[in-house]
N, C-alpha and C. Protein backbone atom coordinates (compact mmCIF):
# COMPACT_ATOMS: atom_id res chain seq x y z
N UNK A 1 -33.00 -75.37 -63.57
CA UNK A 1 -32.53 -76.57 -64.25
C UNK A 1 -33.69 -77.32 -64.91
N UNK A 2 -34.87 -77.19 -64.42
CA UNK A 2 -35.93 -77.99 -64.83
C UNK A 2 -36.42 -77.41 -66.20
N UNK A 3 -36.22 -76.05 -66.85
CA UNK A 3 -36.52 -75.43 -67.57
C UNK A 3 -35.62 -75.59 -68.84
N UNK A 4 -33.91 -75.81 -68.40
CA UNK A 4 -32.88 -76.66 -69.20
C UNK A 4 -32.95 -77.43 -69.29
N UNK A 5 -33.68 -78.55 -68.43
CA UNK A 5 -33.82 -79.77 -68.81
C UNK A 5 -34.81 -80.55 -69.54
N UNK A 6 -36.21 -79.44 -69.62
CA UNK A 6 -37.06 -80.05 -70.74
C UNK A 6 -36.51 -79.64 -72.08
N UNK A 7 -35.84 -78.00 -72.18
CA UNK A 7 -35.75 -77.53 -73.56
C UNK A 7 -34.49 -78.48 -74.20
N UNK A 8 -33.18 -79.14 -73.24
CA UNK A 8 -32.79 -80.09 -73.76
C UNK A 8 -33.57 -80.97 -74.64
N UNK A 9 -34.41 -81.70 -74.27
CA UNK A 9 -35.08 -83.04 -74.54
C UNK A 9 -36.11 -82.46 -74.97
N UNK A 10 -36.38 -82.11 -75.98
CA UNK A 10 -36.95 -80.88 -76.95
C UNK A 10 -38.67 -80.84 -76.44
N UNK A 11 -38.82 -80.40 -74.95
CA UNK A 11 -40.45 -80.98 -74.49
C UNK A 11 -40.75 -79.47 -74.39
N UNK A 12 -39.77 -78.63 -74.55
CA UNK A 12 -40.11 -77.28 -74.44
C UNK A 12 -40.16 -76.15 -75.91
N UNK A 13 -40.34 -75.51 -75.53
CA UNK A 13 -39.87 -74.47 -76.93
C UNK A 13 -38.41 -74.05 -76.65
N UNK A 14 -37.58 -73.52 -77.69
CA UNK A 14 -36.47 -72.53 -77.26
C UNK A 14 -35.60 -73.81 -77.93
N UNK A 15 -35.49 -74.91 -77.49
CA UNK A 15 -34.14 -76.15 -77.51
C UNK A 15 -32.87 -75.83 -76.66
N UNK A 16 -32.12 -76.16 -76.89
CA UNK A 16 -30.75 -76.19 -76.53
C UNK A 16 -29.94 -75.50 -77.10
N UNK A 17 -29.64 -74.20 -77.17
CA UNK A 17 -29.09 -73.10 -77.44
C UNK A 17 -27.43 -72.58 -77.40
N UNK A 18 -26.91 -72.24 -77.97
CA UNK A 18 -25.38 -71.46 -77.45
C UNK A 18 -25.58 -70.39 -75.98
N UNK A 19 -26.71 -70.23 -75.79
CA UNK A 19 -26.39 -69.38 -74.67
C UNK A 19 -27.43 -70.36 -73.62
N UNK A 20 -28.01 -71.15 -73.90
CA UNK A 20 -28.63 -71.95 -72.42
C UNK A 20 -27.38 -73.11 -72.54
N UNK A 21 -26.40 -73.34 -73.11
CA UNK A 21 -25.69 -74.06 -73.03
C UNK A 21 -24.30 -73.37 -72.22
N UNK A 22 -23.91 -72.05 -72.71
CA UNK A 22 -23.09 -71.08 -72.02
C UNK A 22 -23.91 -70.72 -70.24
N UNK A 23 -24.87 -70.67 -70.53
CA UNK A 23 -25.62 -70.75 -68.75
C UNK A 23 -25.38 -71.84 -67.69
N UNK A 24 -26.20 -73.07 -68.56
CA UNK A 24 -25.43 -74.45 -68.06
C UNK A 24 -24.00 -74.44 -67.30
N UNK A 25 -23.34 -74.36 -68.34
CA UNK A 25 -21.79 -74.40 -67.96
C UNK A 25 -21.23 -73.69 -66.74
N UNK A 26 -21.80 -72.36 -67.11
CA UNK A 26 -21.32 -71.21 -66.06
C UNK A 26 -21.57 -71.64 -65.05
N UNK A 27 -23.29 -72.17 -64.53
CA UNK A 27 -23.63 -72.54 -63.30
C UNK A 27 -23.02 -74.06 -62.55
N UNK A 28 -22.38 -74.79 -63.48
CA UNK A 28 -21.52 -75.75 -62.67
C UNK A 28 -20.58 -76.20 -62.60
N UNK A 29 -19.57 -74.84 -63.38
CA UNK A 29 -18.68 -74.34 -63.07
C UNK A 29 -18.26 -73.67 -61.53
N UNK A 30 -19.52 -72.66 -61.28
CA UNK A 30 -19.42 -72.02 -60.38
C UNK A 30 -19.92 -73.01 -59.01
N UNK A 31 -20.40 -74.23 -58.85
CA UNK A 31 -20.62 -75.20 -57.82
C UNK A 31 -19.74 -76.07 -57.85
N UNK A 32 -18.96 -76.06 -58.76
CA UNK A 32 -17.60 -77.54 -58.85
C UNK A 32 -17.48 -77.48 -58.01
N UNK A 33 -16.89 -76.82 -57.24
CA UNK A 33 -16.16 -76.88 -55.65
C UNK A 33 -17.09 -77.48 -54.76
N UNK A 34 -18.39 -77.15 -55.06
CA UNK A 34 -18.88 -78.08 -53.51
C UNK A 34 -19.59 -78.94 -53.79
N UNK A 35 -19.40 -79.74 -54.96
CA UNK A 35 -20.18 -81.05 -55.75
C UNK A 35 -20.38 -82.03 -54.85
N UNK A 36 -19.07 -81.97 -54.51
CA UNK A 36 -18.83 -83.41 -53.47
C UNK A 36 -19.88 -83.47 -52.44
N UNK A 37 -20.68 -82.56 -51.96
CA UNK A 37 -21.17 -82.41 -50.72
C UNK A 37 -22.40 -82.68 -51.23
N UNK A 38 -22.87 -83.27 -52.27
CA UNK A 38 -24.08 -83.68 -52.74
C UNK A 38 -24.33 -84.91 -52.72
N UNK A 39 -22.83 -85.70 -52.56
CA UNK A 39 -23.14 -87.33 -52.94
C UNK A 39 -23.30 -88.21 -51.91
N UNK A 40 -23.75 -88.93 -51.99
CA UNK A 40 -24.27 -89.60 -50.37
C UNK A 40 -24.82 -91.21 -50.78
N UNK A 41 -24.38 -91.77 -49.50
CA UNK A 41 -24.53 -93.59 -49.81
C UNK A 41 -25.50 -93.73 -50.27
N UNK A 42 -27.02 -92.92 -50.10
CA UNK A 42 -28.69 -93.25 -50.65
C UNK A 42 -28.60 -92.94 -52.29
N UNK A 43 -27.73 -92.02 -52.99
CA UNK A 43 -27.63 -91.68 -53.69
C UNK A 43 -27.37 -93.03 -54.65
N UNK A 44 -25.88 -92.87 -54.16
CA UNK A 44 -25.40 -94.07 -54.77
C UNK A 44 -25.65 -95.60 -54.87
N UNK A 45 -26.49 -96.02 -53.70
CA UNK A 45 -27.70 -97.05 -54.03
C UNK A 45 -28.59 -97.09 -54.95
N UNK A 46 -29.12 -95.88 -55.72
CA UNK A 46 -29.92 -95.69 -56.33
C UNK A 46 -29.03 -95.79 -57.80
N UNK A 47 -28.03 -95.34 -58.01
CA UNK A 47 -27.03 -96.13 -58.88
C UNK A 47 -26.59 -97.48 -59.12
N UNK A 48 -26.36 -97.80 -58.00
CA UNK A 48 -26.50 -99.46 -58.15
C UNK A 48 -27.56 -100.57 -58.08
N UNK A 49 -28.89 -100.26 -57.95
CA UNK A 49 -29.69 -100.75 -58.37
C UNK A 49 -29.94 -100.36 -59.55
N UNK A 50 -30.07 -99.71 -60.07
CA UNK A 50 -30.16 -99.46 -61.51
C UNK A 50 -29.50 -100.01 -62.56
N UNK A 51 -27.98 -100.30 -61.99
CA UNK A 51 -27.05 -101.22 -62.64
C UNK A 51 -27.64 -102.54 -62.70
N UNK A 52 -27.56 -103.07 -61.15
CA UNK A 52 -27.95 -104.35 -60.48
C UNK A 52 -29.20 -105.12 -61.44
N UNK A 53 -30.32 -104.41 -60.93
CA UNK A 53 -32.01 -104.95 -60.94
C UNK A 53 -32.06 -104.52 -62.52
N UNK A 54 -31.62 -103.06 -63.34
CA UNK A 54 -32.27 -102.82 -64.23
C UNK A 54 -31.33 -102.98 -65.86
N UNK A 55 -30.16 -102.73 -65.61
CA UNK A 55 -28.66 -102.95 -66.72
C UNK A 55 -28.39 -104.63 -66.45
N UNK A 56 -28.15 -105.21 -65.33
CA UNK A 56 -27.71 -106.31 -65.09
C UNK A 56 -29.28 -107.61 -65.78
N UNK A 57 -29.82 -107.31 -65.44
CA UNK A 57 -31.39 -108.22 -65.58
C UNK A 57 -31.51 -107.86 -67.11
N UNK A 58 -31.15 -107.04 -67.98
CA UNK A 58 -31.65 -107.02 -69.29
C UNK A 58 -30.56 -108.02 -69.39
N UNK A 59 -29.19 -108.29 -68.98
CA UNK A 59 -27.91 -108.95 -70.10
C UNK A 59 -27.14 -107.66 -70.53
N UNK A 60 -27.33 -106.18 -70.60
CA UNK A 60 -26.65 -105.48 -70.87
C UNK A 60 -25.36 -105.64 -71.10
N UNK A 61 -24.76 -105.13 -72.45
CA UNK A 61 -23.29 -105.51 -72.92
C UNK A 61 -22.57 -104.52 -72.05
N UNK A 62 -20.94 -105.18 -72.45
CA UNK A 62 -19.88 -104.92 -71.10
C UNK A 62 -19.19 -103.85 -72.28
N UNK A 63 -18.97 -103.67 -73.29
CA UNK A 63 -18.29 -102.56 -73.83
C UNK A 63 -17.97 -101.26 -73.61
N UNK A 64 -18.48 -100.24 -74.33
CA UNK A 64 -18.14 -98.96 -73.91
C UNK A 64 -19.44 -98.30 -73.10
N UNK A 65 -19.06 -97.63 -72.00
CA UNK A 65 -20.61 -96.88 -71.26
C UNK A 65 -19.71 -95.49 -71.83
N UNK A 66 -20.57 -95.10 -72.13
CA UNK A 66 -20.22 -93.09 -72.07
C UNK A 66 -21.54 -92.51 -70.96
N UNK A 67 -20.97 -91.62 -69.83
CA UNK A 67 -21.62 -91.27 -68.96
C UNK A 67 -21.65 -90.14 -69.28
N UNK A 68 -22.60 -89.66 -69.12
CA UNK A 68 -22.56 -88.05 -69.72
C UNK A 68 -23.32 -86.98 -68.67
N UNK A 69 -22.66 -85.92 -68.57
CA UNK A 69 -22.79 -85.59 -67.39
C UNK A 69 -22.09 -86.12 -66.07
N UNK A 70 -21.20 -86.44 -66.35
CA UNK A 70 -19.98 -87.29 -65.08
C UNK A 70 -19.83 -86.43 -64.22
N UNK A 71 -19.91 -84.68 -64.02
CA UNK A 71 -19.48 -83.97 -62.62
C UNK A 71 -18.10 -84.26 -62.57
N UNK A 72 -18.17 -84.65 -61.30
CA UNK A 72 -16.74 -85.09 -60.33
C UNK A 72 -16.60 -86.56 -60.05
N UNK A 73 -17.23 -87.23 -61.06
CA UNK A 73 -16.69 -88.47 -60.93
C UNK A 73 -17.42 -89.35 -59.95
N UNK A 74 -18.37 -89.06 -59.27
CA UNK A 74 -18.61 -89.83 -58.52
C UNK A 74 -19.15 -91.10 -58.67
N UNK A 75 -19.87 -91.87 -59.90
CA UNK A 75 -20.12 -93.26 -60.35
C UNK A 75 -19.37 -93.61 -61.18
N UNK A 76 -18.14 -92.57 -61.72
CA UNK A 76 -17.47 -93.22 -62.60
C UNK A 76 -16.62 -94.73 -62.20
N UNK A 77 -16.51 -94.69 -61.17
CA UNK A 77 -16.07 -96.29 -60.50
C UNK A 77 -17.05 -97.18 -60.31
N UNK A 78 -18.08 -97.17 -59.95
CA UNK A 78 -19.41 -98.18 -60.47
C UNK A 78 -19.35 -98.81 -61.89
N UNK A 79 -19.31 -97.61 -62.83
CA UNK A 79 -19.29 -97.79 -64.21
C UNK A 79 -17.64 -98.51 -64.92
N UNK A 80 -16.96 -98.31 -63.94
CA UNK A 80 -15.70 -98.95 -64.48
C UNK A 80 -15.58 -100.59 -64.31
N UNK A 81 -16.68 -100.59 -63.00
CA UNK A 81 -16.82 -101.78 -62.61
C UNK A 81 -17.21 -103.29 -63.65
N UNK A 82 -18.18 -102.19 -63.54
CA UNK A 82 -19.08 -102.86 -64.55
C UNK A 82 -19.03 -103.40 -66.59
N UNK A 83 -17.93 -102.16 -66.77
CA UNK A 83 -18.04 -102.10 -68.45
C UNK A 83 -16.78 -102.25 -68.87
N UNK A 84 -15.97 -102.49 -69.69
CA UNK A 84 -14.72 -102.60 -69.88
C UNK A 84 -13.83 -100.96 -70.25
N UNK A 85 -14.45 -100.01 -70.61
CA UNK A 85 -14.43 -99.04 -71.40
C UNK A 85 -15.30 -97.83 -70.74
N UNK A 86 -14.92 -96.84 -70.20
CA UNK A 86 -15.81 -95.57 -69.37
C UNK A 86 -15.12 -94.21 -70.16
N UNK A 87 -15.99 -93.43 -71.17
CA UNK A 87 -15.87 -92.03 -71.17
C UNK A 87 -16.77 -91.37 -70.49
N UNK A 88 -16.32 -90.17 -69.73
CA UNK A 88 -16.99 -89.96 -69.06
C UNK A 88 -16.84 -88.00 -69.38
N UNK A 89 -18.77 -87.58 -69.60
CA UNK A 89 -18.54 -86.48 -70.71
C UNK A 89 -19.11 -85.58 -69.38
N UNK A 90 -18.74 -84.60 -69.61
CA UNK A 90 -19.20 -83.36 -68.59
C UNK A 90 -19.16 -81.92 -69.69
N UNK A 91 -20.11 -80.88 -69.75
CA UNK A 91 -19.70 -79.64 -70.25
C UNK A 91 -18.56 -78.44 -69.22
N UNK A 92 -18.20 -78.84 -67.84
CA UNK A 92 -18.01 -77.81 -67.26
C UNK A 92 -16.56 -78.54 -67.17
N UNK A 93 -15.60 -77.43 -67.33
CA UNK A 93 -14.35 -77.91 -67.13
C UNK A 93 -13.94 -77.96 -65.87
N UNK A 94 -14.23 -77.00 -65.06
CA UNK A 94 -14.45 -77.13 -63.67
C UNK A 94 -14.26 -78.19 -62.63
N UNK A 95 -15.78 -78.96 -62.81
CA UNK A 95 -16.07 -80.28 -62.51
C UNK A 95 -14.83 -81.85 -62.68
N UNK A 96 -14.61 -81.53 -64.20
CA UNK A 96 -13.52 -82.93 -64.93
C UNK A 96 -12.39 -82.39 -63.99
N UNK A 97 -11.98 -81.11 -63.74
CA UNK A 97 -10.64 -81.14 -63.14
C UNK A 97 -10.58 -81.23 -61.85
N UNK A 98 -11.84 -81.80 -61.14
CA UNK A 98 -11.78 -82.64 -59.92
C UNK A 98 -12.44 -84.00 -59.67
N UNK A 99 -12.28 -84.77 -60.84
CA UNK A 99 -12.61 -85.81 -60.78
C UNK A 99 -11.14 -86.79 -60.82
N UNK A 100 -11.47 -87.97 -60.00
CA UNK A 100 -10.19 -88.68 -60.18
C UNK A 100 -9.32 -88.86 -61.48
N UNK A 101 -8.24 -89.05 -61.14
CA UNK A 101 -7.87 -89.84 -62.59
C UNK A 101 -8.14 -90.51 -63.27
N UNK A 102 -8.25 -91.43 -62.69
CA UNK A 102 -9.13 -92.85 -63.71
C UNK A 102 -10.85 -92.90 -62.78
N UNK A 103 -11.25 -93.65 -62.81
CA UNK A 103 -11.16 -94.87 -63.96
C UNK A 103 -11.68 -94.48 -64.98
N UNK A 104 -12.13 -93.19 -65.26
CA UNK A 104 -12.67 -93.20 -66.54
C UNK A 104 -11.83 -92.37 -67.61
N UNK A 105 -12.00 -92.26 -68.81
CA UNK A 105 -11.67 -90.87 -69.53
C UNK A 105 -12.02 -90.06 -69.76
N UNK A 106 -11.75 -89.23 -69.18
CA UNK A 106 -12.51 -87.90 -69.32
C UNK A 106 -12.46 -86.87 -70.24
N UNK A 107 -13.97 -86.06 -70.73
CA UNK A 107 -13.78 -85.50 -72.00
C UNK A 107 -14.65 -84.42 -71.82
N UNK A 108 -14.24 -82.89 -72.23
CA UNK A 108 -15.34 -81.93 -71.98
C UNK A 108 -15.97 -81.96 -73.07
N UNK A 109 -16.98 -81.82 -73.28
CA UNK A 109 -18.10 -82.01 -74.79
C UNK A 109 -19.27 -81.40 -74.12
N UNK A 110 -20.10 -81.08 -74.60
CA UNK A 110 -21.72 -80.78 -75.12
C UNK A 110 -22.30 -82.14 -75.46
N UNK A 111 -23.21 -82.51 -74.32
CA UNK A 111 -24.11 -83.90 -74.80
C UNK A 111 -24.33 -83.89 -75.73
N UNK A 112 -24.91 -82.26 -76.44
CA UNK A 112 -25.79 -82.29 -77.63
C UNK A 112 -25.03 -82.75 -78.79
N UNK A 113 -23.89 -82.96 -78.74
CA UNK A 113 -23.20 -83.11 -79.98
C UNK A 113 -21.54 -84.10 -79.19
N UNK A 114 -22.19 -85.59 -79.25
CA UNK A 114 -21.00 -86.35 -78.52
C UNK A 114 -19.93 -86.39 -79.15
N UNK A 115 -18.31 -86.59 -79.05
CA UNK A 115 -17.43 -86.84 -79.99
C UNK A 115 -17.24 -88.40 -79.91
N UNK A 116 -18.48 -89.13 -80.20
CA UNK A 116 -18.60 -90.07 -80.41
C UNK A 116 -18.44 -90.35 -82.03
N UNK A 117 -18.42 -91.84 -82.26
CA UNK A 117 -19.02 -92.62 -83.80
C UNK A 117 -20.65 -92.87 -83.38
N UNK A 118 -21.29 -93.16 -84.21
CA UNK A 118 -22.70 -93.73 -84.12
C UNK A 118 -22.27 -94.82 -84.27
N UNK A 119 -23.11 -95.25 -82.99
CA UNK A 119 -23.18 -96.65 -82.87
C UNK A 119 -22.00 -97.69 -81.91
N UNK A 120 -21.53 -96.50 -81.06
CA UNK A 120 -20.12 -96.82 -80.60
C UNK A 120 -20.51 -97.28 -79.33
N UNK A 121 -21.51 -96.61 -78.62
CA UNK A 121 -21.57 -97.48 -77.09
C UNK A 121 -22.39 -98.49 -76.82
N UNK A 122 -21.88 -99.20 -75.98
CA UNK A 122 -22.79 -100.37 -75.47
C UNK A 122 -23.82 -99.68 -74.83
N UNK A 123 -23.43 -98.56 -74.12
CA UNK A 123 -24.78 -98.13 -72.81
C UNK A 123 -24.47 -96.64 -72.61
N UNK A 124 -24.84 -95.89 -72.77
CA UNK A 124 -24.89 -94.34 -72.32
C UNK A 124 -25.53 -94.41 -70.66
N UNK A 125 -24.85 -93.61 -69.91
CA UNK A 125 -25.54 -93.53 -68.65
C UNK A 125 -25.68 -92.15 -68.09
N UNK A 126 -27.34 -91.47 -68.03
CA UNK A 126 -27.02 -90.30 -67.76
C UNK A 126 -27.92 -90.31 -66.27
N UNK A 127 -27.06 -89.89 -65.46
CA UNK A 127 -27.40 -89.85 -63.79
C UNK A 127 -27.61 -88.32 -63.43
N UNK A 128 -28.69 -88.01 -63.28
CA UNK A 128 -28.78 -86.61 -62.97
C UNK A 128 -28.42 -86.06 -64.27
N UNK A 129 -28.85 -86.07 -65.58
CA UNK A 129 -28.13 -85.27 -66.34
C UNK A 129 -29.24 -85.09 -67.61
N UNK A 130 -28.76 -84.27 -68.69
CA UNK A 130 -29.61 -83.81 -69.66
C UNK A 130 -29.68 -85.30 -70.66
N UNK A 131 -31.01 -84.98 -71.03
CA UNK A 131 -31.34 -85.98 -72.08
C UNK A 131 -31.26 -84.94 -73.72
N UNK A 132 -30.38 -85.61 -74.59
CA UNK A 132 -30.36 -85.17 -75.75
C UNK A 132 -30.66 -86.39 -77.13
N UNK A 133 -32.26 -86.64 -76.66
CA UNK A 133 -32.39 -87.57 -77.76
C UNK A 133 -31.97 -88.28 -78.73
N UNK A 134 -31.85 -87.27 -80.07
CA UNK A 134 -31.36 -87.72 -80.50
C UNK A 134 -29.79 -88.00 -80.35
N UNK A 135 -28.93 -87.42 -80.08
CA UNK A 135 -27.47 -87.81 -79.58
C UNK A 135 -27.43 -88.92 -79.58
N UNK A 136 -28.49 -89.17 -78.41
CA UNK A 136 -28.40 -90.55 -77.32
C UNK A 136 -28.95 -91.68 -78.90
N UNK A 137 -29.48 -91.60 -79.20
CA UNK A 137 -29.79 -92.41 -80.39
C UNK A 137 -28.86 -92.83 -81.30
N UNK A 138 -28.35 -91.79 -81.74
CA UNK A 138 -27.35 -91.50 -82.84
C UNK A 138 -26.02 -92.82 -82.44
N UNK A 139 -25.21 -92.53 -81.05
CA UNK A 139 -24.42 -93.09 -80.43
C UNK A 139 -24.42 -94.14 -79.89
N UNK A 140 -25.96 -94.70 -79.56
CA UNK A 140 -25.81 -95.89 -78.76
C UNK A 140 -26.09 -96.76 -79.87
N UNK A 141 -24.78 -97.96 -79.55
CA UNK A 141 -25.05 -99.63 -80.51
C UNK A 141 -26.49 -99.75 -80.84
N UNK A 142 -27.15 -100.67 -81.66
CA UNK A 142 -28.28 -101.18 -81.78
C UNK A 142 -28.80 -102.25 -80.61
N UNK A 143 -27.87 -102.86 -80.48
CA UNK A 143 -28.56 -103.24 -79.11
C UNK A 143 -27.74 -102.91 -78.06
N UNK A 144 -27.36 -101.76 -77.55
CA UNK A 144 -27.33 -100.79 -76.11
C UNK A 144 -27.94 -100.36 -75.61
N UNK A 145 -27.89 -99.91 -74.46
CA UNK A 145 -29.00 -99.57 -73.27
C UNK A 145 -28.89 -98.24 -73.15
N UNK A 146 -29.75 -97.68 -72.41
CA UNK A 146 -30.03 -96.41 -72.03
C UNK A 146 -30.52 -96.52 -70.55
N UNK A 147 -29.61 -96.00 -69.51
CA UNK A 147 -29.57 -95.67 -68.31
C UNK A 147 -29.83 -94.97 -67.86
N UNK A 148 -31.42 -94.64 -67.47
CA UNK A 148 -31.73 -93.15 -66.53
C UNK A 148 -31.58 -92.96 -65.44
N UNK A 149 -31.04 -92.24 -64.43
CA UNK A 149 -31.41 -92.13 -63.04
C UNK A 149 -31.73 -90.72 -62.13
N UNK A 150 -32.41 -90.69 -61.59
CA UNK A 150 -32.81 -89.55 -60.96
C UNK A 150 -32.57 -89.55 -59.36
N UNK A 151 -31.73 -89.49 -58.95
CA UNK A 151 -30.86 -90.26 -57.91
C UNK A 151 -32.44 -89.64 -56.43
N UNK A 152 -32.48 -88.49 -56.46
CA UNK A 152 -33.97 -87.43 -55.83
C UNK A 152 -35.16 -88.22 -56.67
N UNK A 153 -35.22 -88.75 -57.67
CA UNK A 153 -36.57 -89.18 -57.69
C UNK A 153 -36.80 -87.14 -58.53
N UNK A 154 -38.68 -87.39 -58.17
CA UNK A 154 -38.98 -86.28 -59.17
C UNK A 154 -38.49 -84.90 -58.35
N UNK A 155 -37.79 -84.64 -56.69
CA UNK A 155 -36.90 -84.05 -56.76
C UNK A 155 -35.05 -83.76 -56.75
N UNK A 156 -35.27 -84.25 -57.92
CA UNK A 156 -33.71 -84.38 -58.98
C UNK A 156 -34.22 -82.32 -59.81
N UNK A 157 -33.27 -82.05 -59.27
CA UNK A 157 -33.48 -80.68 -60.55
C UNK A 157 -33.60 -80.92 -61.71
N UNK A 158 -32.44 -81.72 -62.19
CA UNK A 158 -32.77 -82.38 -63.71
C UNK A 158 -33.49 -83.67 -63.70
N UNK A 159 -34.72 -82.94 -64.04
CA UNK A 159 -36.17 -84.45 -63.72
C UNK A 159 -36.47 -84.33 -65.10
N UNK A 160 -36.77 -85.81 -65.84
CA UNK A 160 -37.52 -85.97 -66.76
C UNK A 160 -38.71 -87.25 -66.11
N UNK A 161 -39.97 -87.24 -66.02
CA UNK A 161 -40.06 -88.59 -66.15
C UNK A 161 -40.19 -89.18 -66.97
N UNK A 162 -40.37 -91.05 -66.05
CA UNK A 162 -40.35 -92.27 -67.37
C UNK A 162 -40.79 -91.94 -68.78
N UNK A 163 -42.07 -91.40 -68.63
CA UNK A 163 -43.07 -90.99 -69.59
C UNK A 163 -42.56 -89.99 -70.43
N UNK A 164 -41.94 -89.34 -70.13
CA UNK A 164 -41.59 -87.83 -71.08
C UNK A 164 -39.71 -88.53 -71.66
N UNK A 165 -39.71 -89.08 -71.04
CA UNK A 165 -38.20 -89.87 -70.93
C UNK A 165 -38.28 -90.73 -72.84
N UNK A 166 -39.29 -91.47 -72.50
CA UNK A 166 -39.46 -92.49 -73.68
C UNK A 166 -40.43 -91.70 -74.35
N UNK A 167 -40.99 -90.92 -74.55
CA UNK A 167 -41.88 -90.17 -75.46
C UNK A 167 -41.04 -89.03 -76.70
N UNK A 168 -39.82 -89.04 -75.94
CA UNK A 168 -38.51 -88.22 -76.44
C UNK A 168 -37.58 -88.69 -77.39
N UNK A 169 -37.39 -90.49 -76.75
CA UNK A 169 -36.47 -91.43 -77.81
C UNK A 169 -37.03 -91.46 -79.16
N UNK A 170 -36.73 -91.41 -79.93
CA UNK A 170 -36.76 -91.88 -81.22
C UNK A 170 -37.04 -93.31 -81.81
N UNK A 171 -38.23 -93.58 -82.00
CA UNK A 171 -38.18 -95.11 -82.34
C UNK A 171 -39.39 -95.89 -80.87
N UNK A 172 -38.45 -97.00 -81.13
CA UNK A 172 -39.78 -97.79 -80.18
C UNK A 172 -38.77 -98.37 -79.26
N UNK A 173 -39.04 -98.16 -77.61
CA UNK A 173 -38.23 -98.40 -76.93
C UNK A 173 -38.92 -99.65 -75.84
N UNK A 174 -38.19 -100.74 -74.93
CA UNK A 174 -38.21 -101.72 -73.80
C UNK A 174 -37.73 -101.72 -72.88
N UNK A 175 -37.94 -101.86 -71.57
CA UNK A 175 -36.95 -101.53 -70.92
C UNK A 175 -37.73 -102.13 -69.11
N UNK A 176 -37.37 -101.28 -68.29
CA UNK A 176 -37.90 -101.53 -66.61
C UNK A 176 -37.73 -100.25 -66.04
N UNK A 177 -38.25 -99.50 -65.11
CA UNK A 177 -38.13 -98.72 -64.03
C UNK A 177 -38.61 -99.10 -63.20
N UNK A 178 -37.99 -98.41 -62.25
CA UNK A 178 -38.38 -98.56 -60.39
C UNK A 178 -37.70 -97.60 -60.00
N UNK A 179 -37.90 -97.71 -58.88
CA UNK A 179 -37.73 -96.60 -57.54
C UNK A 179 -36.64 -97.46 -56.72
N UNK A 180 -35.73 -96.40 -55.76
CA UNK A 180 -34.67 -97.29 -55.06
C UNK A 180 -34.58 -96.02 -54.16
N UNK A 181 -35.02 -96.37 -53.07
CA UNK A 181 -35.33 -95.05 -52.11
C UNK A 181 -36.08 -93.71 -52.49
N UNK A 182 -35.57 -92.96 -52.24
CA UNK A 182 -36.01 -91.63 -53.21
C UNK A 182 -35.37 -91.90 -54.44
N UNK A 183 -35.06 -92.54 -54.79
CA UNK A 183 -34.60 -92.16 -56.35
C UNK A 183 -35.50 -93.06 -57.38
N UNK A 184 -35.24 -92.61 -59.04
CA UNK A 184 -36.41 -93.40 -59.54
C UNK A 184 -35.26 -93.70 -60.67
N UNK A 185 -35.41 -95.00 -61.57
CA UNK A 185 -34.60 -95.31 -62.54
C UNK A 185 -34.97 -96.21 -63.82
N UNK A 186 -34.77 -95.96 -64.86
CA UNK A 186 -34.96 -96.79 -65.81
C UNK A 186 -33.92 -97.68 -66.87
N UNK A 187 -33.88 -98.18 -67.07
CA UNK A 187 -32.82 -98.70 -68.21
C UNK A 187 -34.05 -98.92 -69.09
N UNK A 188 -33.24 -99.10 -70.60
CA UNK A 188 -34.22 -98.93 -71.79
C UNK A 188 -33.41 -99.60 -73.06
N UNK A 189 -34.07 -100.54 -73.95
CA UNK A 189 -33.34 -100.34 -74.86
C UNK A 189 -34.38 -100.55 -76.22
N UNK A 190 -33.73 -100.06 -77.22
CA UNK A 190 -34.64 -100.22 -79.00
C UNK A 190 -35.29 -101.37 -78.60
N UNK A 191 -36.29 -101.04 -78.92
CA UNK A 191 -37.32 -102.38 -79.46
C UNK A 191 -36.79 -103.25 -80.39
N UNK A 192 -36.71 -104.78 -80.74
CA UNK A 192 -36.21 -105.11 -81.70
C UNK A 192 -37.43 -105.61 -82.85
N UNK A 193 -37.30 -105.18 -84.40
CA UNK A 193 -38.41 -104.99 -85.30
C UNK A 193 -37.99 -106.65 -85.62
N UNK A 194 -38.84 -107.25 -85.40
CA UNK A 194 -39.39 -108.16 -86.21
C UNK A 194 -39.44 -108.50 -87.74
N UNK A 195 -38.94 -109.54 -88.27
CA UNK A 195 -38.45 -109.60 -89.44
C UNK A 195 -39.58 -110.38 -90.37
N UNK A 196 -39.94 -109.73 -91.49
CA UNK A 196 -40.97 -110.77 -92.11
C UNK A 196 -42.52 -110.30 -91.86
């Protein structure tokens, strides 16, 4: 995963491919079933501080979050909490067809290519999941946030750090990280350019 997860977030050679994307899939497809057995209260602390200390402390808008990489749903109720509006994107069909019903909507897509508008979310939130730069650019409002979390910290399989995280965005980015047990997290948003 660490090898999919830089060539996602273009830190590698190769990129994001029809067949590392057909790999992806296959492999969490074939773990749907025992997803659940991954999620755990430390985990999910590390989700809600991130909301709390790092989404909540900017002012972050309440509109649409698109979570990408949703699995089985497991923060999609955090995120419902919190935003008025939750799509929640996964590539493995697998996964969406054991996630609750609500609260979110669920949608199978390829990060790399959201069936979003540009400019449609308040906050993208990717928890454990691939970073696709530009996407994430393309889609998030001008002033929306960007939610990282690495619930393991730098052992999360899908690890980017802070540094390689914002060296990836496009543009000039602000934001906070910290740590919340083992886990490490950032929220982020555009720099705003100065007029004049």
């Amino acid at each position: 995963m660490r090898i999919a997860t830089r060539r996602a977030a273009g830190l590698d050679a190769g990129g994001w491919t029809g067949e590392l994307r057909r790999q992806v899939a296959d492999f969490f497809d074939g773990i749907a079933g025992e997803w659940h057995t991954r999620s755990s209260p430390e985990r999910t602390a590390v989700v809600r501080d991130a909301l709390s200390r790092g989404l909540d402390a900017m002012e972050g808008p309440a509109g649409l979050a698109v979570e990408v990489g949703s699995g089985i749903g497991t923060y999609s109720g955090l995120l419902a909490d919190r935003f008025d509006t939750v799509v929640a994107i996964d590539l493995s069909l697998a996964m969406l067809t054991r996630a609750p019903i609500g609260p979110a909507h669920r949608v199978q897509a390829d990060g790399a290519r959201l069936p979003l508008r540009d400019g449609s979310a308040s906050a993208i939130i990717l928890i454990n999941a691939f970073l696709f730069p530009a996407e994430e650019h393309r889609v998030l409002s001008p002033d929306g946030a960007l939610v990282w979390v690495n619930s393991s910290g730098e052992h999360t399989p899908i690890y980017l750090s802070v540094d390689d995280l914002v060296a990836r965005l496009p543009g000039t980015w602000t934001g906070t990280a910290s740590r919340a047990g083992e886990g490490q997290w950032c929220v982020l948003r555009r720099a705003r350019q100065s007029s004049g």
